[in-house]
C-alpha atoms as a PDB file:
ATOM      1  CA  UNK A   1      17.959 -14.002 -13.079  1.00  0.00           C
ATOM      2  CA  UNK A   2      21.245 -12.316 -11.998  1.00  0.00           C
ATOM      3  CA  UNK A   3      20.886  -9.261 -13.972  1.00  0.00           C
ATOM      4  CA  UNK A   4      17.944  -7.852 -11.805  1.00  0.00           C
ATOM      5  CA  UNK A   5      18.395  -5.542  -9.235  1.00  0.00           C
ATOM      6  CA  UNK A   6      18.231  -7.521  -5.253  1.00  0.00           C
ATOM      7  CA  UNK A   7      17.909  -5.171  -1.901  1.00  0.00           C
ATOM      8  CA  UNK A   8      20.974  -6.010  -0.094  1.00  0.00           C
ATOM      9  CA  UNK A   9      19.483  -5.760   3.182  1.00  0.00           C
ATOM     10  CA  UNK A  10      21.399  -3.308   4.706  1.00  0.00           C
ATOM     11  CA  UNK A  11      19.632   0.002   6.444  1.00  0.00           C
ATOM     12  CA  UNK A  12      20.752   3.457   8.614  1.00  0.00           C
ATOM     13  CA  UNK A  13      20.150   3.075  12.225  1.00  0.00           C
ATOM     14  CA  UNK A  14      18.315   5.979  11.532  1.00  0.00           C
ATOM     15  CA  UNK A  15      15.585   4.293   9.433  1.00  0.00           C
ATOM     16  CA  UNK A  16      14.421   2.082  12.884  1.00  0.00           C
ATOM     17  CA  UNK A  17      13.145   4.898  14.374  1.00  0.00           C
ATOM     18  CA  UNK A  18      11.964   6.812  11.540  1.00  0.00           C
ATOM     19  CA  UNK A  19       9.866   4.055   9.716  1.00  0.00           C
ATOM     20  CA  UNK A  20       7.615   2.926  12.613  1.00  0.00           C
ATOM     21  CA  UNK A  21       7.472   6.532  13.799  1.00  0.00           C
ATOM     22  CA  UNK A  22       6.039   8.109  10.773  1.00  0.00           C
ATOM     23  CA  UNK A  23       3.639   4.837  10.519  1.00  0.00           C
ATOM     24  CA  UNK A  24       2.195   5.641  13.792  1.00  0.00           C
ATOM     25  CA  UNK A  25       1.721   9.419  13.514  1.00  0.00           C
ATOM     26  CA  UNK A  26      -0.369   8.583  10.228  1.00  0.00           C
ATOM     27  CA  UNK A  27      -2.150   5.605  11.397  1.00  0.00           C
ATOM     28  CA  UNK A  28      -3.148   7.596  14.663  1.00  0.00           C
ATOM     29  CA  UNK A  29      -4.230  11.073  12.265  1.00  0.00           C
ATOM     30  CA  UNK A  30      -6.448   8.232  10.395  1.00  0.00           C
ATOM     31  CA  UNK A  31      -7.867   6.341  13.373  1.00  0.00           C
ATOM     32  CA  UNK A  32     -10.601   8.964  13.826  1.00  0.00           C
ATOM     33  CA  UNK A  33     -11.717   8.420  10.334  1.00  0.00           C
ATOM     34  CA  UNK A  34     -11.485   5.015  10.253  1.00  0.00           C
ATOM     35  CA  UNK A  35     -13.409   4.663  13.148  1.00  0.00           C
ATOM     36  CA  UNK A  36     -16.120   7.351  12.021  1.00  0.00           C
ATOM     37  CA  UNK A  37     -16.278   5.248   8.595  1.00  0.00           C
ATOM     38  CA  UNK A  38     -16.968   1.608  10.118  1.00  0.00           C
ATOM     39  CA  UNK A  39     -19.337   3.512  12.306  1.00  0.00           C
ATOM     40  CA  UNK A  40     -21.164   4.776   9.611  1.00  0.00           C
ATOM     41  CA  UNK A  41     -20.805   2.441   7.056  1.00  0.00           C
ATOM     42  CA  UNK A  42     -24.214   1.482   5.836  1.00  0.00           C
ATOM     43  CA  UNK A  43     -23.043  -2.036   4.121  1.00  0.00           C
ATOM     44  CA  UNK A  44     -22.182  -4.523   7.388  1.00  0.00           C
ATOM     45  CA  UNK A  45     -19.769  -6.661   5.068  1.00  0.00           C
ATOM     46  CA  UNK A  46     -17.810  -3.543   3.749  1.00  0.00           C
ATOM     47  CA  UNK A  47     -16.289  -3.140   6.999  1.00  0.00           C
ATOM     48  CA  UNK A  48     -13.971  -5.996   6.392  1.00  0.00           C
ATOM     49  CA  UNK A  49     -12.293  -3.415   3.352  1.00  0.00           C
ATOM     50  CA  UNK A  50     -12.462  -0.737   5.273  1.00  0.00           C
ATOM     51  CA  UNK A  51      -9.365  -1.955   7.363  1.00  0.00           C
ATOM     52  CA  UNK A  52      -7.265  -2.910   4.085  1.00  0.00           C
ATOM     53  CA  UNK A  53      -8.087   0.927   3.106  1.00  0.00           C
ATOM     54  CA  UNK A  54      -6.491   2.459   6.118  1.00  0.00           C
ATOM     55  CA  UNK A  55      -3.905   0.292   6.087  1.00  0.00           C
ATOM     56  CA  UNK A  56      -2.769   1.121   2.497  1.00  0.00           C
ATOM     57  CA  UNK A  57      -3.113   5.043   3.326  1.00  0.00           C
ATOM     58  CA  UNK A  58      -0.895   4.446   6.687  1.00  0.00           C
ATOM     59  CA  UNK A  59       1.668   2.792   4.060  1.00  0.00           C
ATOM     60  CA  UNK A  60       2.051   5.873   2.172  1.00  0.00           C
ATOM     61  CA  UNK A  61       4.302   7.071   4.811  1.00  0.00           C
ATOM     62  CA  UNK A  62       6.387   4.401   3.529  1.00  0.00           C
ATOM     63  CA  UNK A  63       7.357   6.584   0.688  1.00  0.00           C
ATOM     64  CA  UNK A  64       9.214   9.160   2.493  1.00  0.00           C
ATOM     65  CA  UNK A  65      10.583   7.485   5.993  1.00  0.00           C
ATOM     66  CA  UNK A  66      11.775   4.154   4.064  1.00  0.00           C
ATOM     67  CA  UNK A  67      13.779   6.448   1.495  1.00  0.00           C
ATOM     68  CA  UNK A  68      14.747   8.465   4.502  1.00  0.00           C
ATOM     69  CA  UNK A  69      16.275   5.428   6.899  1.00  0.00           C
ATOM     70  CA  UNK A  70      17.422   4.088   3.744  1.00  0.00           C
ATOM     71  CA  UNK A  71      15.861   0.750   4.500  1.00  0.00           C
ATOM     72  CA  UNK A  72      17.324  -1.661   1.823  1.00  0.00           C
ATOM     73  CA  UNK A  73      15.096  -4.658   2.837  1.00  0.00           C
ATOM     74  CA  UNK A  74      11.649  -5.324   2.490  1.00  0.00           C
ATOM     75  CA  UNK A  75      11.374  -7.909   5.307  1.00  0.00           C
ATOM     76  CA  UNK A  76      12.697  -5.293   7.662  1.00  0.00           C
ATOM     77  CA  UNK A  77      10.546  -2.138   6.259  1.00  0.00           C
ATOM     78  CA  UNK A  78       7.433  -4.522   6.778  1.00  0.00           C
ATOM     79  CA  UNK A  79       8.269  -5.166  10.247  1.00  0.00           C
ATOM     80  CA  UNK A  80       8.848  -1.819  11.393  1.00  0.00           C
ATOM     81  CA  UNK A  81       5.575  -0.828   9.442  1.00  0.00           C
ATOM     82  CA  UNK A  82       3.631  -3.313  10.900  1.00  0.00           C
ATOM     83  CA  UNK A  83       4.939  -1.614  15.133  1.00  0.00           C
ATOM     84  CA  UNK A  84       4.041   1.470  13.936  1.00  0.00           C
ATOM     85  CA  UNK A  85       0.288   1.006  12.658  1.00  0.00           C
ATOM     86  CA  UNK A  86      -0.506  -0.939  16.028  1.00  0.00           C
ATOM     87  CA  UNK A  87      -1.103   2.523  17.521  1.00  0.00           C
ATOM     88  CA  UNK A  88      -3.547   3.457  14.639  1.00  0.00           C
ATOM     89  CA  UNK A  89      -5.380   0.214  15.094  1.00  0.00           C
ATOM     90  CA  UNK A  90      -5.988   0.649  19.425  1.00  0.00           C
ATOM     91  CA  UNK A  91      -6.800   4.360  18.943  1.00  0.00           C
ATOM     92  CA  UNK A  92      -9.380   3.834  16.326  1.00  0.00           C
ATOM     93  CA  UNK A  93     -11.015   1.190  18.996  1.00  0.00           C
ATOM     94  CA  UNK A  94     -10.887   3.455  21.388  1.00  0.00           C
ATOM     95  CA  UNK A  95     -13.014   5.644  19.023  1.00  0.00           C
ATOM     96  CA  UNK A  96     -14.949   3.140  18.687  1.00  0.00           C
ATOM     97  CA  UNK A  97     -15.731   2.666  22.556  1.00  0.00           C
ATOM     98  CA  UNK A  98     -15.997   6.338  22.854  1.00  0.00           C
ATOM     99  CA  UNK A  99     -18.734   6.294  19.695  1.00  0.00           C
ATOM    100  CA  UNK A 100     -20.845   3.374  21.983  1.00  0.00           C
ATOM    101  CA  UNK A 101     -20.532   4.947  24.958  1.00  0.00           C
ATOM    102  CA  UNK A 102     -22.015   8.113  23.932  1.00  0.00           C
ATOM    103  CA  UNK A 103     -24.833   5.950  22.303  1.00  0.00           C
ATOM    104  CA  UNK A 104     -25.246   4.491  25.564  1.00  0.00           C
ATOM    105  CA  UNK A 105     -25.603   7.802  27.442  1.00  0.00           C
ATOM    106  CA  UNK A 106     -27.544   9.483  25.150  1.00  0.00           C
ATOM    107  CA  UNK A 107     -30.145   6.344  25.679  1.00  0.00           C
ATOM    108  CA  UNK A 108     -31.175   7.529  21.586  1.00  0.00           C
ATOM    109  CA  UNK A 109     -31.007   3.210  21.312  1.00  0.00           C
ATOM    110  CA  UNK A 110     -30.747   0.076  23.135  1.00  0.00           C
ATOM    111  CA  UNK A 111     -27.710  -2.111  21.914  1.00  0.00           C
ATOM    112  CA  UNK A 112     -28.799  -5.315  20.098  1.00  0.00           C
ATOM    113  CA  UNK A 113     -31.738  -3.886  18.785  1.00  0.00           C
ATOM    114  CA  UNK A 114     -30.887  -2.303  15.684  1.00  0.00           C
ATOM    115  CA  UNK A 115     -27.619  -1.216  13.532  1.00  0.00           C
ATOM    116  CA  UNK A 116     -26.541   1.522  15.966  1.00  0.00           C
ATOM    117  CA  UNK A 117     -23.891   2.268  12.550  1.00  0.00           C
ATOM    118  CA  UNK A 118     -27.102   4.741  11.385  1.00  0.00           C
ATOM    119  CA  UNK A 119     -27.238   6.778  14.441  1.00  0.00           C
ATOM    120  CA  UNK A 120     -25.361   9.600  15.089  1.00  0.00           C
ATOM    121  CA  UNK A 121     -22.599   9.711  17.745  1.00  0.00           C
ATOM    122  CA  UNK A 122     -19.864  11.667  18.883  1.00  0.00           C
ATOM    123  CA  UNK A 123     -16.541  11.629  20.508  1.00  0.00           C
ATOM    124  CA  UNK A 124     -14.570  14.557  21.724  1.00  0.00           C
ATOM    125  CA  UNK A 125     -10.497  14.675  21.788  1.00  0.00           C
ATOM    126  CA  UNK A 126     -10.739  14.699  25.882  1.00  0.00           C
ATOM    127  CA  UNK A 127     -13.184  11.372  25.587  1.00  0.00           C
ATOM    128  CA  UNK A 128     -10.816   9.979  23.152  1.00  0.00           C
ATOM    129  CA  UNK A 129      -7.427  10.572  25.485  1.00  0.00           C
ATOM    130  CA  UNK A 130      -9.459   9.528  28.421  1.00  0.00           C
ATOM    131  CA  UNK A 131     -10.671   6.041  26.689  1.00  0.00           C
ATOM    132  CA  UNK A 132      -7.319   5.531  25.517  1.00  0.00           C
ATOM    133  CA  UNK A 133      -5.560   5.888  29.184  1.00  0.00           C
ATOM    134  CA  UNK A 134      -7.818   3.265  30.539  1.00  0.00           C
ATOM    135  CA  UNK A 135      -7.787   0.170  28.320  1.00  0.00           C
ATOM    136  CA  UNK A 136      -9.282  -1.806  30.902  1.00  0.00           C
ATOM    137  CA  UNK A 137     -12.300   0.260  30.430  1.00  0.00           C
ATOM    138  CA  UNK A 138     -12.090  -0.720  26.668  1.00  0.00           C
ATOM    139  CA  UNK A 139     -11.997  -3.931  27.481  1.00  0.00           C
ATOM    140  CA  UNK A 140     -14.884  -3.890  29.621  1.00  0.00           C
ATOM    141  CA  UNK A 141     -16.772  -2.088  26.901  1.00  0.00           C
ATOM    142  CA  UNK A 142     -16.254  -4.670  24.317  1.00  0.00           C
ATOM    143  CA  UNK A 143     -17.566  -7.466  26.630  1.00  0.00           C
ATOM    144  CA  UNK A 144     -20.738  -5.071  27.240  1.00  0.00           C
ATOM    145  CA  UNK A 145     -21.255  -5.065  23.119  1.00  0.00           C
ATOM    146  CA  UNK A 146     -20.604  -8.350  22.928  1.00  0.00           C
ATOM    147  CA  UNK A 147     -23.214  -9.492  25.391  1.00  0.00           C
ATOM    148  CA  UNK A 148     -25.481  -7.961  23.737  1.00  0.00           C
ATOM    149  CA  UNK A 149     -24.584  -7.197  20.100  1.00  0.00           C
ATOM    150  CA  UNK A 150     -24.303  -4.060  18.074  1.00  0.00           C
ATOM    151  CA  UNK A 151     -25.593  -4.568  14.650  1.00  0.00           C
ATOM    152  CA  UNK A 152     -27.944  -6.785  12.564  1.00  0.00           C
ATOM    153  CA  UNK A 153     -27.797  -8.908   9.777  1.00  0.00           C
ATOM    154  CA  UNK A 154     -30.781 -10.091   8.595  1.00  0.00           C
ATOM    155  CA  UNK A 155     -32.600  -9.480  11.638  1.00  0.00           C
ATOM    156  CA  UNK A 156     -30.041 -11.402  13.116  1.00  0.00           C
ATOM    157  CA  UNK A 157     -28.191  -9.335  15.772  1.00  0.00           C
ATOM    158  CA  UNK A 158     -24.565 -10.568  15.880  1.00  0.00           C
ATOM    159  CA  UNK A 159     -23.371 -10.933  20.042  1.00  0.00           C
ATOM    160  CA  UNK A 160     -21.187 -13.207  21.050  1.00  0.00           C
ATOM    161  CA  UNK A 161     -18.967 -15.666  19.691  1.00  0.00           C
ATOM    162  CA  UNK A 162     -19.876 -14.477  16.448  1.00  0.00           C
ATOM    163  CA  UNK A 163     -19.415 -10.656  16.856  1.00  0.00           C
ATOM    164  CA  UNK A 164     -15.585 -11.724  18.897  1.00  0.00           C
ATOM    165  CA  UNK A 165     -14.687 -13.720  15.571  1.00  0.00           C
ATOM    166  CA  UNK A 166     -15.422 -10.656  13.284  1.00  0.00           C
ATOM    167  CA  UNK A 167     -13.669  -8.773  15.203  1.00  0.00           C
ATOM    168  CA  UNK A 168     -10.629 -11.067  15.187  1.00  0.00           C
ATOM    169  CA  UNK A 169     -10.921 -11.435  11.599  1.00  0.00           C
ATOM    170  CA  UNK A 170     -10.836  -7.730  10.869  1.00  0.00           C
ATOM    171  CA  UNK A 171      -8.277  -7.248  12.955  1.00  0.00           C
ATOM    172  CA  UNK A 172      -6.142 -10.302  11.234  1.00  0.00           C
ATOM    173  CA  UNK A 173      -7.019  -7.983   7.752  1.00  0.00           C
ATOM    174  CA  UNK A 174      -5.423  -5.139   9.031  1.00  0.00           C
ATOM    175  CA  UNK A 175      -2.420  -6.220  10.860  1.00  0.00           C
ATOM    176  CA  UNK A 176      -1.282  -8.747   7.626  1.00  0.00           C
ATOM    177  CA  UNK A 177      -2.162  -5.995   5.352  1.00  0.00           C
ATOM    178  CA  UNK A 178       0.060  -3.558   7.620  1.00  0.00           C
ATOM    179  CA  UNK A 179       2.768  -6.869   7.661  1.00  0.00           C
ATOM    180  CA  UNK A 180       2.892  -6.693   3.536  1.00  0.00           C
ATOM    181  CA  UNK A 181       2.688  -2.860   2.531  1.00  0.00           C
ATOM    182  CA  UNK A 182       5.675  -1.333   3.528  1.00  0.00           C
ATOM    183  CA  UNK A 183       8.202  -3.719   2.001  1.00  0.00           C
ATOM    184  CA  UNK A 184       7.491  -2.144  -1.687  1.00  0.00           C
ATOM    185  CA  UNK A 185       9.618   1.016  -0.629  1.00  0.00           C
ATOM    186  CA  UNK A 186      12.707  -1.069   0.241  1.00  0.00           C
ATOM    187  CA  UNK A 187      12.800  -2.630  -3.486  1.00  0.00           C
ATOM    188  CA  UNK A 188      13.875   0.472  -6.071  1.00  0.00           C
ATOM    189  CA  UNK A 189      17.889  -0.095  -6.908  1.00  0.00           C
ATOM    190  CA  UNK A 190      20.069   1.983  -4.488  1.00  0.00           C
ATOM    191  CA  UNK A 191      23.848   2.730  -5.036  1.00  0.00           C
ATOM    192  CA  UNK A 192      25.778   1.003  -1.871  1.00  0.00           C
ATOM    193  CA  UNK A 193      28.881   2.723  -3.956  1.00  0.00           C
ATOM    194  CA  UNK A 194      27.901   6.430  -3.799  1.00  0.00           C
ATOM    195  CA  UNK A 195      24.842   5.555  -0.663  1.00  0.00           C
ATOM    196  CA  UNK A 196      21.807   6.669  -2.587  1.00  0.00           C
ATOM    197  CA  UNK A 197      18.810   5.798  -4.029  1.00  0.00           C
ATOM    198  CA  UNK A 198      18.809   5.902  -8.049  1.00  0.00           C
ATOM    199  CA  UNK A 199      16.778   8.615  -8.952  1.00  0.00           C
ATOM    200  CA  UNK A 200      13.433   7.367 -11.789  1.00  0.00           C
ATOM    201  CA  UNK A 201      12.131   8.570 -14.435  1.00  0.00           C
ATOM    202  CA  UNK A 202       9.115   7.198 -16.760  1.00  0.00           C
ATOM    203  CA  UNK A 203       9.383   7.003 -20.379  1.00  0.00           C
ATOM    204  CA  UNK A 204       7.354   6.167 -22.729  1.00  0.00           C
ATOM    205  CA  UNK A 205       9.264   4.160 -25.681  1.00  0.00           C
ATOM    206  CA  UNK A 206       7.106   3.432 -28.717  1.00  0.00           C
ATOM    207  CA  UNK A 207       8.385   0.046 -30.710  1.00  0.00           C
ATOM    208  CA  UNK A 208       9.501   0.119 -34.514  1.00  0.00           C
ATOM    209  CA  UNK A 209       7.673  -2.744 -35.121  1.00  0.00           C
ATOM    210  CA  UNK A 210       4.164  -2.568 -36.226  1.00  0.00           C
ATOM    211  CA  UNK A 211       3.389  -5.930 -36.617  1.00  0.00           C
ATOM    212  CA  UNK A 212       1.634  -7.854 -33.517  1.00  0.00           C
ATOM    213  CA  UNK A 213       3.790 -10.931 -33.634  1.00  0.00           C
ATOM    214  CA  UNK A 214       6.615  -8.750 -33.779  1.00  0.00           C
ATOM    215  CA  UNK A 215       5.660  -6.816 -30.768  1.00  0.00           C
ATOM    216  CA  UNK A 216       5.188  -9.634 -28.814  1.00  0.00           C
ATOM    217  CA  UNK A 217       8.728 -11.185 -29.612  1.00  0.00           C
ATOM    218  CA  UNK A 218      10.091  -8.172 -28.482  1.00  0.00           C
ATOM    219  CA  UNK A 219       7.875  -8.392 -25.346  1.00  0.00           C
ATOM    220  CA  UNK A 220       9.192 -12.030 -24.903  1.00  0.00           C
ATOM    221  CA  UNK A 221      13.019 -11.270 -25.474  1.00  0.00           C
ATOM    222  CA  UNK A 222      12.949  -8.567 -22.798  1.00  0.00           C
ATOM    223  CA  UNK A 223      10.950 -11.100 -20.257  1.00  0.00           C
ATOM    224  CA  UNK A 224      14.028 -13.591 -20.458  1.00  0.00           C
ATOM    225  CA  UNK A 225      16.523 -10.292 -20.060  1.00  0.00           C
ATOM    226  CA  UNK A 226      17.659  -9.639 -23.423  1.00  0.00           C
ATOM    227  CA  UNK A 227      17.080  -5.670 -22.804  1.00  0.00           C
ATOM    228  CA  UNK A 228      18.897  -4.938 -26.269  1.00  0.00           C
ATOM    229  CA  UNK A 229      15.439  -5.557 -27.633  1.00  0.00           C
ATOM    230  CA  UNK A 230      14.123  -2.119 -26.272  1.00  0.00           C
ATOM    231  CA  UNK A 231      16.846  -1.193 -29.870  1.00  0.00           C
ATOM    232  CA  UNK A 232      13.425  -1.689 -31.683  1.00  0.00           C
ATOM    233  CA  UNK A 233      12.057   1.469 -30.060  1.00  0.00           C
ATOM    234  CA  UNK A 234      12.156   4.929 -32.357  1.00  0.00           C
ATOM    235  CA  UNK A 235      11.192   8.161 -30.838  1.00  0.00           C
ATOM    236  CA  UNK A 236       8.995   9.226 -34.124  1.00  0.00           C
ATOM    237  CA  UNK A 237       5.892   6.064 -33.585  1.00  0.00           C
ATOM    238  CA  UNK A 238       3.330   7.193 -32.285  1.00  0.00           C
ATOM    239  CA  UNK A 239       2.062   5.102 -29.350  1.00  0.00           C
ATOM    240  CA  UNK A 240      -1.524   5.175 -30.320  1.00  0.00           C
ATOM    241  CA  UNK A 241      -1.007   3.795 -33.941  1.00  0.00           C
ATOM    242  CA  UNK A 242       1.656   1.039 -32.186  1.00  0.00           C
ATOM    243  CA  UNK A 243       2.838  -1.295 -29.774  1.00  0.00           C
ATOM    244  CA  UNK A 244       5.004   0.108 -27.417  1.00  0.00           C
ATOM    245  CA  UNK A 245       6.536   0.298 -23.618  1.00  0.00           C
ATOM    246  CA  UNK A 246       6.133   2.094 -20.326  1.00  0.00           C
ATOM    247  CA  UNK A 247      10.068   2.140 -18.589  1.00  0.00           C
ATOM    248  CA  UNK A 248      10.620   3.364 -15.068  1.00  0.00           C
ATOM    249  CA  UNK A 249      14.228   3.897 -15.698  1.00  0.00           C
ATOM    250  CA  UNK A 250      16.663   3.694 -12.644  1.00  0.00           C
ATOM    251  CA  UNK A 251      19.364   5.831 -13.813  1.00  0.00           C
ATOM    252  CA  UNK A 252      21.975   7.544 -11.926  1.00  0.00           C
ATOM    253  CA  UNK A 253      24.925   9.068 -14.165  1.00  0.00           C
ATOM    254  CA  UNK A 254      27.618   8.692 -11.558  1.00  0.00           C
ATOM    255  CA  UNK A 255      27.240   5.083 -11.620  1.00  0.00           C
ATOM    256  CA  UNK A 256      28.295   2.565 -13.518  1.00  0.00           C
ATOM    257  CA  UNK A 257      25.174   1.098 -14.244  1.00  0.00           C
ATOM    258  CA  UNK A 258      21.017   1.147 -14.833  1.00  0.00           C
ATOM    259  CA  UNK A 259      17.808  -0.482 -13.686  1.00  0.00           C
ATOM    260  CA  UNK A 260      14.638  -0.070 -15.443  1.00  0.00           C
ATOM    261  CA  UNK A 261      11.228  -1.682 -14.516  1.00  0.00           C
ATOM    262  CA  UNK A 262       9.508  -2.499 -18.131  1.00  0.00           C
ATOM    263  CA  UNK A 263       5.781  -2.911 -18.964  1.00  0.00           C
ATOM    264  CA  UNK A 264       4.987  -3.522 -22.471  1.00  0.00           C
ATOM    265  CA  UNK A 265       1.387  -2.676 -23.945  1.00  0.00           C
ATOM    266  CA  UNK A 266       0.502  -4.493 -27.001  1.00  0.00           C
ATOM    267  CA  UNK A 267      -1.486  -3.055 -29.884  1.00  0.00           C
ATOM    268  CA  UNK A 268      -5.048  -4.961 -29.794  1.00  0.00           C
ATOM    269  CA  UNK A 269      -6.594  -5.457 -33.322  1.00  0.00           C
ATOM    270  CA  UNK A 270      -9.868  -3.728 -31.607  1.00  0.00           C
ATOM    271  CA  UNK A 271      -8.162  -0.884 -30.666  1.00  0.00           C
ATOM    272  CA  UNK A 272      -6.763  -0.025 -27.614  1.00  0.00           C
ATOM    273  CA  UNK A 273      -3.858  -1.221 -25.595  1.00  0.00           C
ATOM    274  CA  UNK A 274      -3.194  -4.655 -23.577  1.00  0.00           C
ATOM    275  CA  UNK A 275      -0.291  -4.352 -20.536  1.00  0.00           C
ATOM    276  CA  UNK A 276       2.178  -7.413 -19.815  1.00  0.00           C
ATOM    277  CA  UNK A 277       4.411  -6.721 -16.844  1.00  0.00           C
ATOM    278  CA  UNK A 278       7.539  -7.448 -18.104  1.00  0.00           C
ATOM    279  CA  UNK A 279      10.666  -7.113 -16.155  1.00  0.00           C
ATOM    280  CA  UNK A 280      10.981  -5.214 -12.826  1.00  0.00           C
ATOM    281  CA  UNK A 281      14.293  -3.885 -11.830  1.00  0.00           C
ATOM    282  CA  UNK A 282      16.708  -5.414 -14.522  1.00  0.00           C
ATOM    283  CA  UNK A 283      20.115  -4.591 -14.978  1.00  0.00           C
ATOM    284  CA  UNK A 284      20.698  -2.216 -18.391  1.00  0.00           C
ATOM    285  CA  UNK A 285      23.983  -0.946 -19.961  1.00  0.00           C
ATOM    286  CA  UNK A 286      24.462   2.498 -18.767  1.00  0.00           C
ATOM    287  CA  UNK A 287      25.098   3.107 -22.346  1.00  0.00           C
ATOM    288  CA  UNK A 288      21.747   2.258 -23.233  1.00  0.00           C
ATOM    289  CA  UNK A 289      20.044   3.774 -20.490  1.00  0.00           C
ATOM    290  CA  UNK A 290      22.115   7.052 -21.259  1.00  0.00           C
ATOM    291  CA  UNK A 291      20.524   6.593 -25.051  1.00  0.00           C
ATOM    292  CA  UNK A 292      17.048   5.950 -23.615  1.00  0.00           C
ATOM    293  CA  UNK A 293      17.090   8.857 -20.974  1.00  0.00           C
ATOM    294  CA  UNK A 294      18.722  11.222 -23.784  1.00  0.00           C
ATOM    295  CA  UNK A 295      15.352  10.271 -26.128  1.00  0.00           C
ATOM    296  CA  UNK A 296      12.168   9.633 -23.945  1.00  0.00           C
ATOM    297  CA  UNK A 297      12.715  11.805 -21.048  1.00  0.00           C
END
């Protein structure tokens, strides 16, 4: 559709330093936690979410350092996300190694034997910059567990082959999650003209149609780009009693034109609303988005 908005790929030099940067100071502030929390995780299996969690938190510095570098691609903001959360991901096994050694020393249980995940640790910040000098040591530790396993399932104790591919496969998690969840930031429209990023605002836009079949045309003519349909809206509806839409409106007086991202949410006969993702980032008339932002803001 060439009325929606497309990245146009171009970024400050500023933004290659700044994205990966940011990624890594807040995957490394989360490593700790992450560690502690597959540690301590009492369900085995939920340690292979645990990685898509951190992740998405480490991508919340997205927000601010993509916006910063003005990185107009996605390809290019996932990239530079994905370098910076590799610190996060080696510091939270050194945590890790630090967490078993302890176990180790403290002789409080033999690895293999039971889920070490239910007995206390601990790691100190020395331990944890020691660990994370020597990654040879890490390495060595991580052969040690895997000789002899770290956890049960089932009265199973995973060693091995076995423990080496769960570890692979959480590790694949994280690093395609980390691959995929910066990109998002690069998408809102930005102004090449005046070199900004089109301020948003969210509106809610109730329809003047009541009927359901009506709604849903509306809903329909604004999926194939025909925005003049967001004309049925009237300020006095009220949304509860009525079909009506959620716009993210891209709107930035100075230029000459308007994006808006549009979700409608049809009136159900049992009450209540249904959302259909409409349209992201489509082209409006700055006339009407003028009209909209003048009446739902």
């Amino acid at each position: 559709m060439n009325n929606v908005y497309r990245p146009s790929g171009h970024f400050d030099h500023t933004g290659l330093l700044i994205v990966p940067l940011m990624a890594a100071v807040f995957s490394s502030l989360l490593a700790i936690p992450y560690a502690l929390s597959l540690w301590y995780c009492p369900v085995v299996y939920l340690g292979l979410v645990l990685p898509i969690i951190f992740v998405k938190l480490t991508a919340l510095s997205g927000w601010w350092s993509v916006r910063r570098g003005k990185i107009r691609s996605s390809q290019l903001a996932n990239m530079l996300g994905f370098l910076g959360a590799i610190p996060g991901f080696y510091i939270a096994w050194v945590a890790w190694g630090v967490l078993v050694d302890n176990i180790a020393v403290q002789g409080s249980v033999s690895l293999g034997w039971r889920n070490v995940n239910t007995v206390e640790s601990s790691l100190t910040l020395s331990q944890l910059f020691s660990q994370a000098l020597d990654p040879l040591d890490l390495l060595s530790e991580m052969r040690r567990v895997g000789a002899y396993g770290l956890w049960s399932v089932e009265g199973y104790v995973v060693s091995g082959y076995c423990l080496y591919v769960v570890w692979a496969l959480e590790a694949v998690i994280y690093f395609i999650f980390s691959s995929r969840s910066f990109g998002k930031w690069a998408q809102p429209p930005y102004s090449e003209r005046l070199n900004s990023w089109y301020p948003s605002v969210n509106l809610s836009v109730p329809l003047s149609v009541t009927d359901k079949l009506s709604a849903e045309a509306v809903f329909e003519g604004i999926t194939k780009g025909r925005i003049g349909a967001i004309l049925e809206a009237k300020r006095e509806l009220n949304p509860d009693n009525a079909s009506y839409l959620k716009v993210k409106l891209y709107y930035l007086p100075q230029a000459f034109d308007a994006f808006a991202t549009i979700n409608g949410y049809l009136l159900k006969n049992s009450g209540g609303h249904k959302k259909k993702v409409l349209i992201q980032y489509v082209k409006i008339p700055e006339p009407l988005a003028k009209n909209l932002y003048d009446q739902f803001q």
